[in-house]
Protein backbone atom coordinates (compact mmCIF):
# COMPACT_ATOMS: atom_id res chain seq x y z
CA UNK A 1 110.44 -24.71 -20.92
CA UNK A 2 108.58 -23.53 -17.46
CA UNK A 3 109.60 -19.71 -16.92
CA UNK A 4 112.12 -18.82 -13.96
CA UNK A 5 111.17 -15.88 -11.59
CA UNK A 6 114.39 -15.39 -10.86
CA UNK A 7 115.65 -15.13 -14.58
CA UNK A 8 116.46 -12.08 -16.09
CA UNK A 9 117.09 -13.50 -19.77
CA UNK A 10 115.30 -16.79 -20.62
CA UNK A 11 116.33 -17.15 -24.05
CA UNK A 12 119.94 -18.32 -22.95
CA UNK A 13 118.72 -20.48 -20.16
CA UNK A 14 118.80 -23.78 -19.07
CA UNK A 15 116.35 -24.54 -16.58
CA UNK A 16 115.32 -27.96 -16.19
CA UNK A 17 117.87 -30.59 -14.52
CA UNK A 18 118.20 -32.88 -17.05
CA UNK A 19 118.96 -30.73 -19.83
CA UNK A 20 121.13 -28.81 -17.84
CA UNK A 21 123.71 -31.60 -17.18
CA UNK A 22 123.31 -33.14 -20.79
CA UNK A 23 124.59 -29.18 -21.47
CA UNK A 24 127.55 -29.33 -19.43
CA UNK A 25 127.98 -33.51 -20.70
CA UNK A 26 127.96 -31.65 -24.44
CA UNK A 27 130.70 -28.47 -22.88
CA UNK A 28 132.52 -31.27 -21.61
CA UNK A 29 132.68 -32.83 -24.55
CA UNK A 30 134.06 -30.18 -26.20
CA UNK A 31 136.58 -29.31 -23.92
CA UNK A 32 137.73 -32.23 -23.76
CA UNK A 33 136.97 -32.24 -19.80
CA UNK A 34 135.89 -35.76 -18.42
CA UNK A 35 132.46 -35.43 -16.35
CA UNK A 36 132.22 -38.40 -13.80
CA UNK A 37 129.37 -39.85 -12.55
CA UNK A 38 129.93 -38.11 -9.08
CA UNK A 39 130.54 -34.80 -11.12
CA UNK A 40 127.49 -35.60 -12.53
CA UNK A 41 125.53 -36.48 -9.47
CA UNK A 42 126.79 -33.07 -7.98
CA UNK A 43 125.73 -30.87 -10.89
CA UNK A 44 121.91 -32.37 -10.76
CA UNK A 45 121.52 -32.03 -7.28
CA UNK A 46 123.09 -28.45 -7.80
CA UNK A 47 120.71 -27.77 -10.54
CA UNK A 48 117.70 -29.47 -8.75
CA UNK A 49 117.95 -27.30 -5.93
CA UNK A 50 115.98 -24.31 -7.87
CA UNK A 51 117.84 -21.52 -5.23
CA UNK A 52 121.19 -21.75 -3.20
CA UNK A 53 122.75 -24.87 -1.83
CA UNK A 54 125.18 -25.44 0.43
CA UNK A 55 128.01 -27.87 0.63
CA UNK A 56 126.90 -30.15 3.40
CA UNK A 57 123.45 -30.26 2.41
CA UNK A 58 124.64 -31.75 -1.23
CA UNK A 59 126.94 -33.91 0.61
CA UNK A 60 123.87 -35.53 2.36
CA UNK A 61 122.08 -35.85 -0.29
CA UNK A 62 124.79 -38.02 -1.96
CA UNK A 63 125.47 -39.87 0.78
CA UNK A 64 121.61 -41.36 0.93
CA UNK A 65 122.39 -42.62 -2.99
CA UNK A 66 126.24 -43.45 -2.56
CA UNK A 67 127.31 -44.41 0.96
CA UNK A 68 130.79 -44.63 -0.12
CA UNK A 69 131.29 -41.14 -1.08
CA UNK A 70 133.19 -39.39 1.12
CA UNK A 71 132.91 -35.40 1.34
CA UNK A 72 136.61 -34.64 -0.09
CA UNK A 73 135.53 -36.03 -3.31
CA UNK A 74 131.92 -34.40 -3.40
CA UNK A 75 134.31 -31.32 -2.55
CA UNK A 76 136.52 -32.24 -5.38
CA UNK A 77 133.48 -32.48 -7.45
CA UNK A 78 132.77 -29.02 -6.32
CA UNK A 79 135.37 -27.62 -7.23
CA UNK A 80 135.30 -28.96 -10.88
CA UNK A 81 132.25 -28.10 -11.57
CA UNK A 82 133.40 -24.28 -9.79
CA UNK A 83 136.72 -24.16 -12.02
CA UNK A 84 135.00 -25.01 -15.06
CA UNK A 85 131.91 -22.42 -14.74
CA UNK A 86 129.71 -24.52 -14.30
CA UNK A 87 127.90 -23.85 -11.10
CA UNK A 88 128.76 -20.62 -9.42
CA UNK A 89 129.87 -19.79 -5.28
CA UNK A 90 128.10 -17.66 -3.61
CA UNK A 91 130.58 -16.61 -1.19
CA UNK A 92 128.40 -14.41 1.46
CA UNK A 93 126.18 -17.53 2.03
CA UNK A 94 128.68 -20.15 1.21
CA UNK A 95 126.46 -22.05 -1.08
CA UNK A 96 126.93 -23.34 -4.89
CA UNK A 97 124.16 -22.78 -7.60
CA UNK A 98 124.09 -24.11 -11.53
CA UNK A 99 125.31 -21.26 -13.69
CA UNK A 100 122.36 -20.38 -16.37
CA UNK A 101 124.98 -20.23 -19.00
CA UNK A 102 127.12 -23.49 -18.82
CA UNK A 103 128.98 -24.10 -22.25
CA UNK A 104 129.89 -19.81 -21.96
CA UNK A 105 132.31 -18.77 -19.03
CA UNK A 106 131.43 -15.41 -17.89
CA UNK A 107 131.29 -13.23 -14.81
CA UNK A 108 128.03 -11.92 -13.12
CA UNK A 109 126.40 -10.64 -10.36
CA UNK A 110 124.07 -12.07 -8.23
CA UNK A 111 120.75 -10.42 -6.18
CA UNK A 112 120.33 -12.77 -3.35
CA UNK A 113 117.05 -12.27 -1.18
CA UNK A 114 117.58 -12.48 2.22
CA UNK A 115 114.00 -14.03 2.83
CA UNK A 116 113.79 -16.69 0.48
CA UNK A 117 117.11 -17.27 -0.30
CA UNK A 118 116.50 -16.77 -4.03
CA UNK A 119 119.74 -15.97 -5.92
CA UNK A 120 119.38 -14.08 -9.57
CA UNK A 121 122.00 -14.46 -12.23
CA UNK A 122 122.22 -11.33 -14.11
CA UNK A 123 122.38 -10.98 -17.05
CA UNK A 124 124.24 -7.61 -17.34
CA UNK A 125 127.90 -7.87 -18.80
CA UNK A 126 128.32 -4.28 -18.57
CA UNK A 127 128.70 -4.10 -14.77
CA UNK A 128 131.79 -6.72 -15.03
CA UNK A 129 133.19 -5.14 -17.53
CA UNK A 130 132.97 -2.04 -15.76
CA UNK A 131 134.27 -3.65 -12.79
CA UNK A 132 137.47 -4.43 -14.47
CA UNK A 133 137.82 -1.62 -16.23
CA UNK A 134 137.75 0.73 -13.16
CA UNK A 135 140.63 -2.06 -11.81
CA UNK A 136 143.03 -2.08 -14.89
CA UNK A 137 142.72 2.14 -14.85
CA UNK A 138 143.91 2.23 -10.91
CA UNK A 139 146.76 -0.20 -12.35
CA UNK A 140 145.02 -3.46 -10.39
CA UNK A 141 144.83 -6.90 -12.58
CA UNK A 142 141.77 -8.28 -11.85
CA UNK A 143 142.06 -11.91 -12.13
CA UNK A 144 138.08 -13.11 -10.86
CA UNK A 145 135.35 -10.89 -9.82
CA UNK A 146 131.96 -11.88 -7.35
CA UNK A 147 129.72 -9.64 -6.62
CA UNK A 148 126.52 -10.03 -4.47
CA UNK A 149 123.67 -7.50 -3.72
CA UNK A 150 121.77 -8.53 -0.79
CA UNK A 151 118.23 -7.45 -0.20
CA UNK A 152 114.86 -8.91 -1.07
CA UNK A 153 113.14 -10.06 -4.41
CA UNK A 154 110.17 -8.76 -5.75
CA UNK A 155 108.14 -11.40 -4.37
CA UNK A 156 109.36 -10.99 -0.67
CA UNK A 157 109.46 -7.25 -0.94
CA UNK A 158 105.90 -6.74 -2.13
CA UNK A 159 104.86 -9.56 0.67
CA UNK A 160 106.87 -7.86 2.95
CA UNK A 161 105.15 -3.75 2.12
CA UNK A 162 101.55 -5.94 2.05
């Protein structure tokens, strides 16, 4: 397995395409969730992607292999994949990329470089825990959580100071 820069635990990880969807195919399975081959398609190009992608850009991609498919059901495949934690949104840049942790639903934060576009998945369950514990003592029911730290990777930093 090739090492990810942006990874901040590789022992859990799933990096390569292919075995990421045969992953989700196996979380699927035991959900008893029913991947289609559009689902499918969606997840690799997701995964393929290596940083942040965004909605339209999938949607092209798609449409060169399947001219039929229209964008509400790539959105609907979106939104499967979202619901079922298997890709993650990045809401401040409105893109979608594969969660490192697909059979496990969890909650993290993301360091997005503003240069390269790079997004890392922590790997730090203490700051969403914290998160919701600081809610539930002000008397707030947290129901989802997204947080993203903008600023620049080590790569882009150092390049940047250089």
């Amino acid at each position: 397995m090739r090492r990810d820069p942006t990874c901040t635990d590789p022992r859990h990880h799933v990096h390569h395409a292919r075995d990421y969807v045969r992953e989700v195919e196996r979380a699927c399975e035991e959900r008893g969730l029913r991947l289609t081959a559009l689902r499918a398609d969606v997840l690799r190009l997701v995964a393929e992607a290596g940083q942040p992608v965004k909605a339209y850009d999938l949607l092209a991609r798609i449409s060169e292999s399947k001219a039929s498919s229209a964008p509400p059901t790539v959105y609907r495949a979106l939104d499967f994949l979202l619901e079922n934690g298997f890709i993650h949104r990045l809401d401040s840049i409105n893109a979608f990329v594969a969660c490192h942790h697909p059979s496990v639903r969890h909650t993290v934060p993301f360091l997005i470089c503003d240069r390269c576009h790079a997004a890392i998945e922590m790997e730090d369950e203490q700051i969403g825990g914290l998160l919701d514990e600081r809610a539930r003592a002000l008397g707030f029911t947290p129901q989802a959580q997204t947080l993203e730290v903008h600023g620049l990777c080590a790569a882009c930093g150092k390049a940047a100071a250089g």
